[in-house]
PDB file of N, CA and C in Angstrom:
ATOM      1  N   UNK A   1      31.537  25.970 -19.623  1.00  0.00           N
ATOM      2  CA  UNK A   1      32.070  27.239 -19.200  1.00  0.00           C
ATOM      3  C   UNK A   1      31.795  27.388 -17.706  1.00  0.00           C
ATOM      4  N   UNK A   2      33.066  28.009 -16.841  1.00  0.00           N
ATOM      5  CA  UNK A   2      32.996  27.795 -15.088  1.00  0.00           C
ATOM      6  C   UNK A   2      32.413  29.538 -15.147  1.00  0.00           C
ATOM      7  N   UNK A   3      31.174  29.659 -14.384  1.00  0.00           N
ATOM      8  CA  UNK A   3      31.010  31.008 -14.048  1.00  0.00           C
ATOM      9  C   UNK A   3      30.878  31.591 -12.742  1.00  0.00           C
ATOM     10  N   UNK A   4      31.652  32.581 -12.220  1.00  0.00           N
ATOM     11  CA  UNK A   4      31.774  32.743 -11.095  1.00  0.00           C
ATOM     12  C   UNK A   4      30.890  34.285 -10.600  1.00  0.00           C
ATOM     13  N   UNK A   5      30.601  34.321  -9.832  1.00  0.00           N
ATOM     14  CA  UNK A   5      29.641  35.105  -9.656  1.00  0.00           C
ATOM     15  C   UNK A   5      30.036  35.987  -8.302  1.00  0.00           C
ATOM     16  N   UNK A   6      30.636  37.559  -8.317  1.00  0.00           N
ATOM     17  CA  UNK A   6      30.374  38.105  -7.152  1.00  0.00           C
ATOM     18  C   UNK A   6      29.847  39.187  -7.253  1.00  0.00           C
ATOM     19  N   UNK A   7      28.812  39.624  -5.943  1.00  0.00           N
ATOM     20  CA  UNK A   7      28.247  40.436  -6.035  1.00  0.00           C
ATOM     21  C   UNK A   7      28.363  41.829  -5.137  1.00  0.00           C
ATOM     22  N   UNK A   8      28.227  42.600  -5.116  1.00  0.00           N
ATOM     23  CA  UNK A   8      28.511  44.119  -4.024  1.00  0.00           C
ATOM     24  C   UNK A   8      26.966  45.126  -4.297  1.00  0.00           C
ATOM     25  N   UNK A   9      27.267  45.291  -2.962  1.00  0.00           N
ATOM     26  CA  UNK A   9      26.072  45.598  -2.166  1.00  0.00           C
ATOM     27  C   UNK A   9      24.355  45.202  -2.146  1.00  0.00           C
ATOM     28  N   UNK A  10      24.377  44.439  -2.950  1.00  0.00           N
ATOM     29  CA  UNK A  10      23.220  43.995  -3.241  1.00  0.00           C
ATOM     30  C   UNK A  10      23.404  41.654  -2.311  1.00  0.00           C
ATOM     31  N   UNK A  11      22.150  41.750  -2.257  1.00  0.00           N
ATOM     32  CA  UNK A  11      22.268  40.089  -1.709  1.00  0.00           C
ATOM     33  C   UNK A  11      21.849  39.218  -3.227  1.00  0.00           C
ATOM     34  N   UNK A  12      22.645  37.895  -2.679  1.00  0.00           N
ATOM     35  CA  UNK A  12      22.681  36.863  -3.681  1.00  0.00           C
ATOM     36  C   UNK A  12      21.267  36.730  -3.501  1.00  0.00           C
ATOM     37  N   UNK A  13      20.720  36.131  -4.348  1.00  0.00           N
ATOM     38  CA  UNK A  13      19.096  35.135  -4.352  1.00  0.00           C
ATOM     39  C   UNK A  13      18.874  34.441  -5.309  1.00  0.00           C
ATOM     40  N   UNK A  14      18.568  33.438  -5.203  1.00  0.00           N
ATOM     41  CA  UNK A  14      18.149  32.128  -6.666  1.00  0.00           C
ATOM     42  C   UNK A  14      17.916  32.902  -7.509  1.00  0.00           C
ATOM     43  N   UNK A  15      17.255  33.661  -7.375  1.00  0.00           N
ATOM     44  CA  UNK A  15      16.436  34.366  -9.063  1.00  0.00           C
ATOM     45  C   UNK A  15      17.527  34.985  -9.402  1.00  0.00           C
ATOM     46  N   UNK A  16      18.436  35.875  -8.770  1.00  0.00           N
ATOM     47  CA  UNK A  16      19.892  36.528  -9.531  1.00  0.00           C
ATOM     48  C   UNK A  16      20.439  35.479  -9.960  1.00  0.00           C
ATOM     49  N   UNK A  17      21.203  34.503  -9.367  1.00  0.00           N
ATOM     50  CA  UNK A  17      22.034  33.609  -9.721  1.00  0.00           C
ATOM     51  C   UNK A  17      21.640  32.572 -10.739  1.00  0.00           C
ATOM     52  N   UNK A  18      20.321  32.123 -10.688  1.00  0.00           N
ATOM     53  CA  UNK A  18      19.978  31.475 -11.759  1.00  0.00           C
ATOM     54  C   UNK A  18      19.805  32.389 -13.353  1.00  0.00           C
ATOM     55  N   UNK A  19      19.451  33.529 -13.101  1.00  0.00           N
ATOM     56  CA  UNK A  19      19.275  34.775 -14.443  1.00  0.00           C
ATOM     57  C   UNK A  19      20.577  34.588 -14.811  1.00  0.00           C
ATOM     58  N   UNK A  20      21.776  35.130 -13.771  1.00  0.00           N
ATOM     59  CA  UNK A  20      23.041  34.881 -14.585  1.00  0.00           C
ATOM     60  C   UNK A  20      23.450  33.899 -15.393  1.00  0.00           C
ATOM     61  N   UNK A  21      23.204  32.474 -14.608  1.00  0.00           N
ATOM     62  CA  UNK A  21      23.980  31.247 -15.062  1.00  0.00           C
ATOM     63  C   UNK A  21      22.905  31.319 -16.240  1.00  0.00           C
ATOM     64  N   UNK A  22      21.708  31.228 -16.732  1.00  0.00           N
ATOM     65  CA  UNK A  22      21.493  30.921 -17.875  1.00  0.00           C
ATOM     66  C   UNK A  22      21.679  32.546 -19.256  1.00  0.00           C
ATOM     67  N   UNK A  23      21.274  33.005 -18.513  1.00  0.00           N
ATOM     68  CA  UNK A  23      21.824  34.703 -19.905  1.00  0.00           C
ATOM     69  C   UNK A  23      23.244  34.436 -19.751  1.00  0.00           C
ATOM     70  N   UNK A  24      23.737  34.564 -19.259  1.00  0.00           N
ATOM     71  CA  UNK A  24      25.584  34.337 -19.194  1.00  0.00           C
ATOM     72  C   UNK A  24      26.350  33.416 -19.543  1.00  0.00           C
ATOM     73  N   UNK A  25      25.497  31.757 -19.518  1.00  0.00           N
ATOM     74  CA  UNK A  25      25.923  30.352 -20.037  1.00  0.00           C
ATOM     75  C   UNK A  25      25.606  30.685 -21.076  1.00  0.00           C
ATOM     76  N   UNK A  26      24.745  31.603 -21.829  1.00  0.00           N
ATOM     77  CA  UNK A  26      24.075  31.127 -23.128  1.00  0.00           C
ATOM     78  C   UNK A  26      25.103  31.540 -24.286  1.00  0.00           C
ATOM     79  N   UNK A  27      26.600  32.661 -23.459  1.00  0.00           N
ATOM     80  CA  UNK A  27      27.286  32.762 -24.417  1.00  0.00           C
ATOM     81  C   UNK A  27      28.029  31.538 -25.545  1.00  0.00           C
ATOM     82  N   UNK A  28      27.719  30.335 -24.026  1.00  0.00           N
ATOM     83  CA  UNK A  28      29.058  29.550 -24.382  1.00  0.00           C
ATOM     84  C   UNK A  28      27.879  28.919 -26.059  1.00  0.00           C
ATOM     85  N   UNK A  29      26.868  29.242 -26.560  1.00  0.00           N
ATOM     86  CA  UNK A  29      26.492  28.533 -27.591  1.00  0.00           C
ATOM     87  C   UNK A  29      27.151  28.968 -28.660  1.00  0.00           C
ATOM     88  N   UNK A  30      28.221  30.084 -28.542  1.00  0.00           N
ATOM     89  CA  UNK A  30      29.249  30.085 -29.964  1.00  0.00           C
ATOM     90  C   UNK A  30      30.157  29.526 -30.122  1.00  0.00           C
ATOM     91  N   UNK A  31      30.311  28.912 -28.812  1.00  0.00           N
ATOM     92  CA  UNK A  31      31.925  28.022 -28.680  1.00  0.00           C
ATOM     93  C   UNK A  31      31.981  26.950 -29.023  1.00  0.00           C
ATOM     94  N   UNK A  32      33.001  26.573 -28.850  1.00  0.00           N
ATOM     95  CA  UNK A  32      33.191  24.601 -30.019  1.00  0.00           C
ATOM     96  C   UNK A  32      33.440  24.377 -28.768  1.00  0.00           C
ATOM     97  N   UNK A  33      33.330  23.045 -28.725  1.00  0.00           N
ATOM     98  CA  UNK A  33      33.467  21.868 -26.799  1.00  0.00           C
ATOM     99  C   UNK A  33      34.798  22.577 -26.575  1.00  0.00           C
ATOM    100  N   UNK A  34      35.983  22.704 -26.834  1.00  0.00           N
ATOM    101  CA  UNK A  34      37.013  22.876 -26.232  1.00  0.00           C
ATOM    102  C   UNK A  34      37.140  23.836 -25.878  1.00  0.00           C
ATOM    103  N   UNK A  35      36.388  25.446 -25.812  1.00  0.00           N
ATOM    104  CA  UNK A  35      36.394  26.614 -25.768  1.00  0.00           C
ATOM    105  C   UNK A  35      35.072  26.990 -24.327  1.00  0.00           C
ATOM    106  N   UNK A  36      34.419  25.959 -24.213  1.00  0.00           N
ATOM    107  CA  UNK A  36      33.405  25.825 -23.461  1.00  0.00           C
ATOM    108  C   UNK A  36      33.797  25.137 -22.191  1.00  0.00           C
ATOM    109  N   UNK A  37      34.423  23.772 -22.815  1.00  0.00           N
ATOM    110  CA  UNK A  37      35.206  23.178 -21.667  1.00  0.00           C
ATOM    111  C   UNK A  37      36.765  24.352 -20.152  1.00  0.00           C
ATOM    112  N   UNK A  38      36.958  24.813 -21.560  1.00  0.00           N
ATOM    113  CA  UNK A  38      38.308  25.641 -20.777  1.00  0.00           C
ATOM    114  C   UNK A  38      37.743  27.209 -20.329  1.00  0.00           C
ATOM    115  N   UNK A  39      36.271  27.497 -20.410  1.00  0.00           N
ATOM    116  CA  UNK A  39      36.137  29.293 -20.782  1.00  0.00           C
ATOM    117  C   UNK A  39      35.764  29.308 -19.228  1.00  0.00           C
ATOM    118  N   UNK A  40      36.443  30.636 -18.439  1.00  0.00           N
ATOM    119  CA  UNK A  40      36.045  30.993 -17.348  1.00  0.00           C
ATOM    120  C   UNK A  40      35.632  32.051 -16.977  1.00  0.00           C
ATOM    121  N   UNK A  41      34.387  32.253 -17.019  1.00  0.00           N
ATOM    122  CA  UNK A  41      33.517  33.794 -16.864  1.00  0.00           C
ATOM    123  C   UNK A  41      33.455  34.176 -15.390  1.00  0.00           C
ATOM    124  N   UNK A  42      34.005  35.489 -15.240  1.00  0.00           N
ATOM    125  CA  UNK A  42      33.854  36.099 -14.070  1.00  0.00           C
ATOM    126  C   UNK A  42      33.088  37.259 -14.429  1.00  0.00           C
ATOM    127  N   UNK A  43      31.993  37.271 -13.172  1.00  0.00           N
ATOM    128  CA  UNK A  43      30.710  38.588 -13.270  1.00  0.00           C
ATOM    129  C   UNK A  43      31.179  39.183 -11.972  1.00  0.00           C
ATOM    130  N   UNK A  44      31.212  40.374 -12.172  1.00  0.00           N
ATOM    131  CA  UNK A  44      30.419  40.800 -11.216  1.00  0.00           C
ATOM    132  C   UNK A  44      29.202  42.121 -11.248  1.00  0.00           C
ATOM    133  N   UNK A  45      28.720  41.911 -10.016  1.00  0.00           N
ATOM    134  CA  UNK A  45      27.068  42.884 -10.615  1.00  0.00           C
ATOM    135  C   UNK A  45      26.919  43.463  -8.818  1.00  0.00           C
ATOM    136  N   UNK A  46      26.146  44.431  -9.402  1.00  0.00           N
ATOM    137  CA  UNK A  46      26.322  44.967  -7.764  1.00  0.00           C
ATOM    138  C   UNK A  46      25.387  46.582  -7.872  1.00  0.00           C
ATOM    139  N   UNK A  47      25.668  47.190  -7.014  1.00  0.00           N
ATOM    140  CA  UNK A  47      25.476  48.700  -7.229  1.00  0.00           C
ATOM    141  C   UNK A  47      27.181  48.933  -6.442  1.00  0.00           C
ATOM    142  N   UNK A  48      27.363  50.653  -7.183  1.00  0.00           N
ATOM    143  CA  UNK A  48      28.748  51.083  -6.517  1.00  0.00           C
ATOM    144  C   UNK A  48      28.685  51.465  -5.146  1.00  0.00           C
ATOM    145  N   UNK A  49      27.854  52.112  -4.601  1.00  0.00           N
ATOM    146  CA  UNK A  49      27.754  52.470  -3.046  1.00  0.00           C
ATOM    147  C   UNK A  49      26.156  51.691  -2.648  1.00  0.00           C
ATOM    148  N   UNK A  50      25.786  52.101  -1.573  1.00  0.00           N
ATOM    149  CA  UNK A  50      24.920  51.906  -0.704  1.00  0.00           C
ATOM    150  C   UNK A  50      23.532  53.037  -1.153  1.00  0.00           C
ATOM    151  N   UNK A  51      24.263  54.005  -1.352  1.00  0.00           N
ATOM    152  CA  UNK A  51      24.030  55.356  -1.281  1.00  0.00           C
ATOM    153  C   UNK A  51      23.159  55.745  -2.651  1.00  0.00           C
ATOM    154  N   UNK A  52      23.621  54.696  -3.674  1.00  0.00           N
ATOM    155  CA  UNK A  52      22.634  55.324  -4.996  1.00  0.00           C
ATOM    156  C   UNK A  52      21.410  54.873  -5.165  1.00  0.00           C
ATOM    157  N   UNK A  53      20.277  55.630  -5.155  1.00  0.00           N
ATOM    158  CA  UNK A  53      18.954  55.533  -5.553  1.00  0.00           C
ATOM    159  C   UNK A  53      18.063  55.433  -7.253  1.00  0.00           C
ATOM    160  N   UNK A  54      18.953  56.185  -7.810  1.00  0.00           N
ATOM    161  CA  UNK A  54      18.464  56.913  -8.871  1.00  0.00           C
ATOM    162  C   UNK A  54      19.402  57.032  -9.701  1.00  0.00           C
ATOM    163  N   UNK A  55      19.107  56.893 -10.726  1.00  0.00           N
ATOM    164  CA  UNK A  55      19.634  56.626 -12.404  1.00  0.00           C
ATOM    165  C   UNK A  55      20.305  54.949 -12.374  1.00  0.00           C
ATOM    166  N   UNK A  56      21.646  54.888 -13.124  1.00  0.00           N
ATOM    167  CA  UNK A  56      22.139  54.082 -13.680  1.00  0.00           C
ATOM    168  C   UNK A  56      22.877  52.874 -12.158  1.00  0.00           C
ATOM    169  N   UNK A  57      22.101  52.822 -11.419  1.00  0.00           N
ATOM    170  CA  UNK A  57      22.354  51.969  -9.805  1.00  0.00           C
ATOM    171  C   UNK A  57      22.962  51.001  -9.891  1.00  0.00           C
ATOM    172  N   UNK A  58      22.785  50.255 -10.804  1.00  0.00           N
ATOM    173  CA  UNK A  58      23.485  48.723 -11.105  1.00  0.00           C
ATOM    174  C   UNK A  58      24.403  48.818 -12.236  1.00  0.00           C
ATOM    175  N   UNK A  59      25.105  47.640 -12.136  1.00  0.00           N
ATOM    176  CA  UNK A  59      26.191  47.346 -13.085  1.00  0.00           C
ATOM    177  C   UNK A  59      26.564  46.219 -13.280  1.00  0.00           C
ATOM    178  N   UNK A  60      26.939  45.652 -14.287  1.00  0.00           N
ATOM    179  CA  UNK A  60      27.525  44.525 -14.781  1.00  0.00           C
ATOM    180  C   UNK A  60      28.746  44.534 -14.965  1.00  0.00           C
ATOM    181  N   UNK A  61      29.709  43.870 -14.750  1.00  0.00           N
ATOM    182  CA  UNK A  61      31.060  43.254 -15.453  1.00  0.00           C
ATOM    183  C   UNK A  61      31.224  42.289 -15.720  1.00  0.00           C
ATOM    184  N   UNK A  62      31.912  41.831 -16.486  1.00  0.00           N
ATOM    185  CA  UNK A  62      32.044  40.492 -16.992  1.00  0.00           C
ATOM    186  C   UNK A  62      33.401  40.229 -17.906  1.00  0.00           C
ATOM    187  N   UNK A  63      34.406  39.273 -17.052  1.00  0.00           N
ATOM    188  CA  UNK A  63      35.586  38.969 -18.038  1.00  0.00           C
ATOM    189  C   UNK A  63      35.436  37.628 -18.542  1.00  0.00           C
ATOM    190  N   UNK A  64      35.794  37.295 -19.430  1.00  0.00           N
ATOM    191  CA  UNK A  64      35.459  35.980 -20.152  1.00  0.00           C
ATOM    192  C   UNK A  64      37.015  35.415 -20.569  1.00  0.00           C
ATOM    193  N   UNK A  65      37.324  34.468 -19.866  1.00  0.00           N
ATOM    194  CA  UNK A  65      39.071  34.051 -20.439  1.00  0.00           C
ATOM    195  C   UNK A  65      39.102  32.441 -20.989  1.00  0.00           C
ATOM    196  N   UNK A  66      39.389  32.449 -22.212  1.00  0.00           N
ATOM    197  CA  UNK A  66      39.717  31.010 -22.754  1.00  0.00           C
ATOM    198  C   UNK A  66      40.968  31.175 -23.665  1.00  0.00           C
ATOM    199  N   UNK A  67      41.496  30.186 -23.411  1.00  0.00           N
ATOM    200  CA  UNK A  67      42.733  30.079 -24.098  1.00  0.00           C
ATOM    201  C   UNK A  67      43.943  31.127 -23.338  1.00  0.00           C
ATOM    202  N   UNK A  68      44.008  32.337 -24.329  1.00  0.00           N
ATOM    203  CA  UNK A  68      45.028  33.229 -23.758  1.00  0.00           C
ATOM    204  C   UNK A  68      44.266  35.115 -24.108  1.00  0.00           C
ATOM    205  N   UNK A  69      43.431  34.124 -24.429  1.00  0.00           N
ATOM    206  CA  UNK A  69      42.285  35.388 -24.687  1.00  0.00           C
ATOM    207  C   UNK A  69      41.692  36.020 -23.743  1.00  0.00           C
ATOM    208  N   UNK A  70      41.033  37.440 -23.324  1.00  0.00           N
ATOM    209  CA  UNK A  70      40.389  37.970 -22.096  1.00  0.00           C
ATOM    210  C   UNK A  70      39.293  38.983 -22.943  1.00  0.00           C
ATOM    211  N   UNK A  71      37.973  38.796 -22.513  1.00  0.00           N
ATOM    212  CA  UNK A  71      37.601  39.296 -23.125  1.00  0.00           C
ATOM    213  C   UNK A  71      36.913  40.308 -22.260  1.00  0.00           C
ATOM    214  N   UNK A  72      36.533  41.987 -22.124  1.00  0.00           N
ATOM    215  CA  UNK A  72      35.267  42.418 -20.966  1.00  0.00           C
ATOM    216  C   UNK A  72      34.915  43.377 -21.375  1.00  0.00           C
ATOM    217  N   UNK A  73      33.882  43.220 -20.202  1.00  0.00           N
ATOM    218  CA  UNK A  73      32.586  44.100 -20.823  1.00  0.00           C
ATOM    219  C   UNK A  73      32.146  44.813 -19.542  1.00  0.00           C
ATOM    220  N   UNK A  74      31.626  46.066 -19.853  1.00  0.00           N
ATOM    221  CA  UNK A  74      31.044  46.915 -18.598  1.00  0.00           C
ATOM    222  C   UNK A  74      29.987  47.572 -18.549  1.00  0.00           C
ATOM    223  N   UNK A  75      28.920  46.950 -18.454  1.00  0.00           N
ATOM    224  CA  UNK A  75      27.436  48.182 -18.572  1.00  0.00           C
ATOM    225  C   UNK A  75      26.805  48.665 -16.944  1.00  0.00           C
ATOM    226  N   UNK A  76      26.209  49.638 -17.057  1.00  0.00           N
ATOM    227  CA  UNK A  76      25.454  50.203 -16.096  1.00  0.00           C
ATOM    228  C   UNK A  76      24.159  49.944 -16.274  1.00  0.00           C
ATOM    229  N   UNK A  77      22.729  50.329 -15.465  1.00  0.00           N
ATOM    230  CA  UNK A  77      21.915  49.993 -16.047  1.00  0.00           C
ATOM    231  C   UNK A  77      20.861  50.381 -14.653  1.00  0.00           C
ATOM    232  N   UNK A  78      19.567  51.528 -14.522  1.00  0.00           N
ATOM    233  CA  UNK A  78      18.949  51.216 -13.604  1.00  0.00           C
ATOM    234  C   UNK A  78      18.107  49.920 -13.174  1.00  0.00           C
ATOM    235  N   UNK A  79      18.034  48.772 -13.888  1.00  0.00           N
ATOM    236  CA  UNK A  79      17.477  47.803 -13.818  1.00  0.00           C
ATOM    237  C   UNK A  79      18.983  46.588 -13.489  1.00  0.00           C
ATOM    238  N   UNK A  80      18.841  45.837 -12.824  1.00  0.00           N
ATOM    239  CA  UNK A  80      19.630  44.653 -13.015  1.00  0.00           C
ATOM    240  C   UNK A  80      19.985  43.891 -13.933  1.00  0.00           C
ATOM    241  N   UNK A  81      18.534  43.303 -14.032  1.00  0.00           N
ATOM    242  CA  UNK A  81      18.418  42.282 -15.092  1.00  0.00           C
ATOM    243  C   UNK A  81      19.156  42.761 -16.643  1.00  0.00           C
ATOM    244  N   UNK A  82      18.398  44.269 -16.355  1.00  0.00           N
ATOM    245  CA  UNK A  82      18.562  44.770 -17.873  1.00  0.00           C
ATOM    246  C   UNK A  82      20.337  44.624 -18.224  1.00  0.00           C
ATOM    247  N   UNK A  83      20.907  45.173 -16.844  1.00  0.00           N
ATOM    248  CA  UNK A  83      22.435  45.035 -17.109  1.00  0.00           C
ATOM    249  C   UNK A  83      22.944  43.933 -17.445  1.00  0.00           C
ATOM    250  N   UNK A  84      22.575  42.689 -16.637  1.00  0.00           N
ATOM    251  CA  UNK A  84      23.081  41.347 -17.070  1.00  0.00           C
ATOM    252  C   UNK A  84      22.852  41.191 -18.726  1.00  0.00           C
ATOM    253  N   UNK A  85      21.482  41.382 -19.395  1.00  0.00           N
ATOM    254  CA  UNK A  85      21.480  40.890 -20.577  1.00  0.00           C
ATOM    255  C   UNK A  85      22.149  41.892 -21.450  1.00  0.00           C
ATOM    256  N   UNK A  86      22.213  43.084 -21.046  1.00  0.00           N
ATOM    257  CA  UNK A  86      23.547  43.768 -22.321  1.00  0.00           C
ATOM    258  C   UNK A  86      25.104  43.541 -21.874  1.00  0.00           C
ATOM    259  N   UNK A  87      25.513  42.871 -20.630  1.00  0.00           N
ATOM    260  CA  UNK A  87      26.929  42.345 -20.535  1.00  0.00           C
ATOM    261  C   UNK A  87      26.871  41.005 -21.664  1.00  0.00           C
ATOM    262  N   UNK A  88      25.627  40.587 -21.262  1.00  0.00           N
ATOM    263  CA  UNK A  88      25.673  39.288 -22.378  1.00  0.00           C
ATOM    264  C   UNK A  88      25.676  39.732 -23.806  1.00  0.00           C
ATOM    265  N   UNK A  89      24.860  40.847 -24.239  1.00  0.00           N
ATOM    266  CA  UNK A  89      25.213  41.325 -25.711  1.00  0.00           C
ATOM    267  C   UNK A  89      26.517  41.612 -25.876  1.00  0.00           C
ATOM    268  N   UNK A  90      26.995  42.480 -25.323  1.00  0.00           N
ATOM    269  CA  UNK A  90      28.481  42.454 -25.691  1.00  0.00           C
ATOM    270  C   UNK A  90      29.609  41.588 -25.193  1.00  0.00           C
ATOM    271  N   UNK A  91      29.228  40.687 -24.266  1.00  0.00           N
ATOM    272  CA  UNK A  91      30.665  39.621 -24.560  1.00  0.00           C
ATOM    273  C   UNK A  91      30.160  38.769 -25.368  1.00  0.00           C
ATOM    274  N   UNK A  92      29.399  38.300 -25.607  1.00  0.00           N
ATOM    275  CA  UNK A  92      28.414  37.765 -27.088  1.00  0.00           C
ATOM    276  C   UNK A  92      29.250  38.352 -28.329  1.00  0.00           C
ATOM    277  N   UNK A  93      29.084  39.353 -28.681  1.00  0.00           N
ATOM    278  CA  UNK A  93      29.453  40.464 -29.637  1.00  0.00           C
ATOM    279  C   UNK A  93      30.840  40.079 -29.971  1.00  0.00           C
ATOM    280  N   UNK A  94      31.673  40.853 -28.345  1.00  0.00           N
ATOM    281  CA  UNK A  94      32.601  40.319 -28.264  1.00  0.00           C
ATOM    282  C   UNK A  94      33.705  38.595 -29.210  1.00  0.00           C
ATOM    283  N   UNK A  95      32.760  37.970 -28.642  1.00  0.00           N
ATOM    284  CA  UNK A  95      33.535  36.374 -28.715  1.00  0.00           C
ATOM    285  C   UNK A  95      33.173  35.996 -30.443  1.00  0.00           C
ATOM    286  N   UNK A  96      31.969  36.377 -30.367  1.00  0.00           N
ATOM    287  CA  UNK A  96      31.512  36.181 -32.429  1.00  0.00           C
ATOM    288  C   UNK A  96      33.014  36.992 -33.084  1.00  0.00           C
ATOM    289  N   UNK A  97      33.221  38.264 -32.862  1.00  0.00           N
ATOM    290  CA  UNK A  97      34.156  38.901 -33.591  1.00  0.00           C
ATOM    291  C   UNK A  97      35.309  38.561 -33.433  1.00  0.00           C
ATOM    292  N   UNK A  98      35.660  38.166 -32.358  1.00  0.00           N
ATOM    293  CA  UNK A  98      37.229  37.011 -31.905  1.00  0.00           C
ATOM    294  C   UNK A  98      36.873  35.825 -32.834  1.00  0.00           C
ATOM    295  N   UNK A  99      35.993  34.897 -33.200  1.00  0.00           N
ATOM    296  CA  UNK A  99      35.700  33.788 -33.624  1.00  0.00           C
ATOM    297  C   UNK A  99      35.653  34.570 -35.371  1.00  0.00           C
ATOM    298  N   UNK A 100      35.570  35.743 -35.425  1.00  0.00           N
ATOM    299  CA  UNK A 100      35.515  35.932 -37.307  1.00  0.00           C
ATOM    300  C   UNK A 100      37.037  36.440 -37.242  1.00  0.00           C
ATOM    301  N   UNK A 101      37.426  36.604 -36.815  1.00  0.00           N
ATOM    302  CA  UNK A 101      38.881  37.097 -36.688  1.00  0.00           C
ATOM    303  C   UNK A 101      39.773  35.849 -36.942  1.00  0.00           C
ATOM    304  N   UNK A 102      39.539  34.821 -36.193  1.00  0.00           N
ATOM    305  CA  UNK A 102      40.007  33.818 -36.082  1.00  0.00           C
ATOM    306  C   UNK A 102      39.855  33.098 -37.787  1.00  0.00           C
ATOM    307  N   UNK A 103      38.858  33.261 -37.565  1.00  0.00           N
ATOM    308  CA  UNK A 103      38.159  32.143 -38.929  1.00  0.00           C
ATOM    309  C   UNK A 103      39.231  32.692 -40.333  1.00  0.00           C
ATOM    310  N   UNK A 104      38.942  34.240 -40.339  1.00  0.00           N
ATOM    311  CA  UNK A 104      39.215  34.781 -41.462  1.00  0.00           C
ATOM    312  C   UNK A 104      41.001  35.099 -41.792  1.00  0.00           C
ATOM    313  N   UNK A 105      41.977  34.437 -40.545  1.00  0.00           N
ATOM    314  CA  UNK A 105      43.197  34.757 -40.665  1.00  0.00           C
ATOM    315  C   UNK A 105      43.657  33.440 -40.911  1.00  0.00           C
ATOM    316  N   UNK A 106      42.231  32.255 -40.768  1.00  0.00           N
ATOM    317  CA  UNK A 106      43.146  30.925 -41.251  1.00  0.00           C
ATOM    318  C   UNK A 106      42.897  30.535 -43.066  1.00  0.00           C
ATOM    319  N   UNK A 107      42.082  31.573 -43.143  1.00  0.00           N
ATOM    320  CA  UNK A 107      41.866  31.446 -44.874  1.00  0.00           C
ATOM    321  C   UNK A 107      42.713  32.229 -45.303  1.00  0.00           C
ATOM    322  N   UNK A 108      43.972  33.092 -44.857  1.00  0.00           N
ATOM    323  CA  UNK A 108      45.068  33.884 -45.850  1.00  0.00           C
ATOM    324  C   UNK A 108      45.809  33.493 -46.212  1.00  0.00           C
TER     325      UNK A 108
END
């Protein structure tokens, strides 16, 4: 899975970028090789202005596209980190319920 990473108002640093690539790669462990091979995750994480101090400052997005599928997700979060790992719960969430969807329309 190709993951692309941009960020607003906040600076890149190993420790962000590496947190992403592994909480964010770890979706691809529901996928079969060909879904992993073709899946292209776009994040982005940031705060909205300059200007916010207090409460929900950060944010996650995250679109996830394989095949012809798009999948996204949007949390807020005063913590960073915390945001990255609930974008990962729900495109997680997300891709399991596309994958029972899938499963359960080839058994009708």
């Amino acid at each position: 899975m190709n993951i692309s990473i941009k960020l607003t108002n906040i600076e890149m640093t190993e420790a962000i970028e590496n947190y992403v690539n592994e909480k964010l790669g770890s979706i691809s462990k529901y996928m079969d090789e060909h879904h992993r091979e073709n899946a292209m995750l776009r994040v982005e994480i940031g705060k909205p202005s300059e200007h916010h101090h207090s409460g929900k400052v950060f944010y996650a997005e995250g679109t996830l596209s394989f095949d012809s599928q798009v999948l996204r997700a949007e949390v807020s979060d005063d913590d960073l980190y915390a945001a990255i790992d609930s974008l990962k719960d729900k495109l997680s969430e997300q891709f399991r319920e596309y994958k029972d969807r899938l499963v359960s329309s080839h058994h009708k």
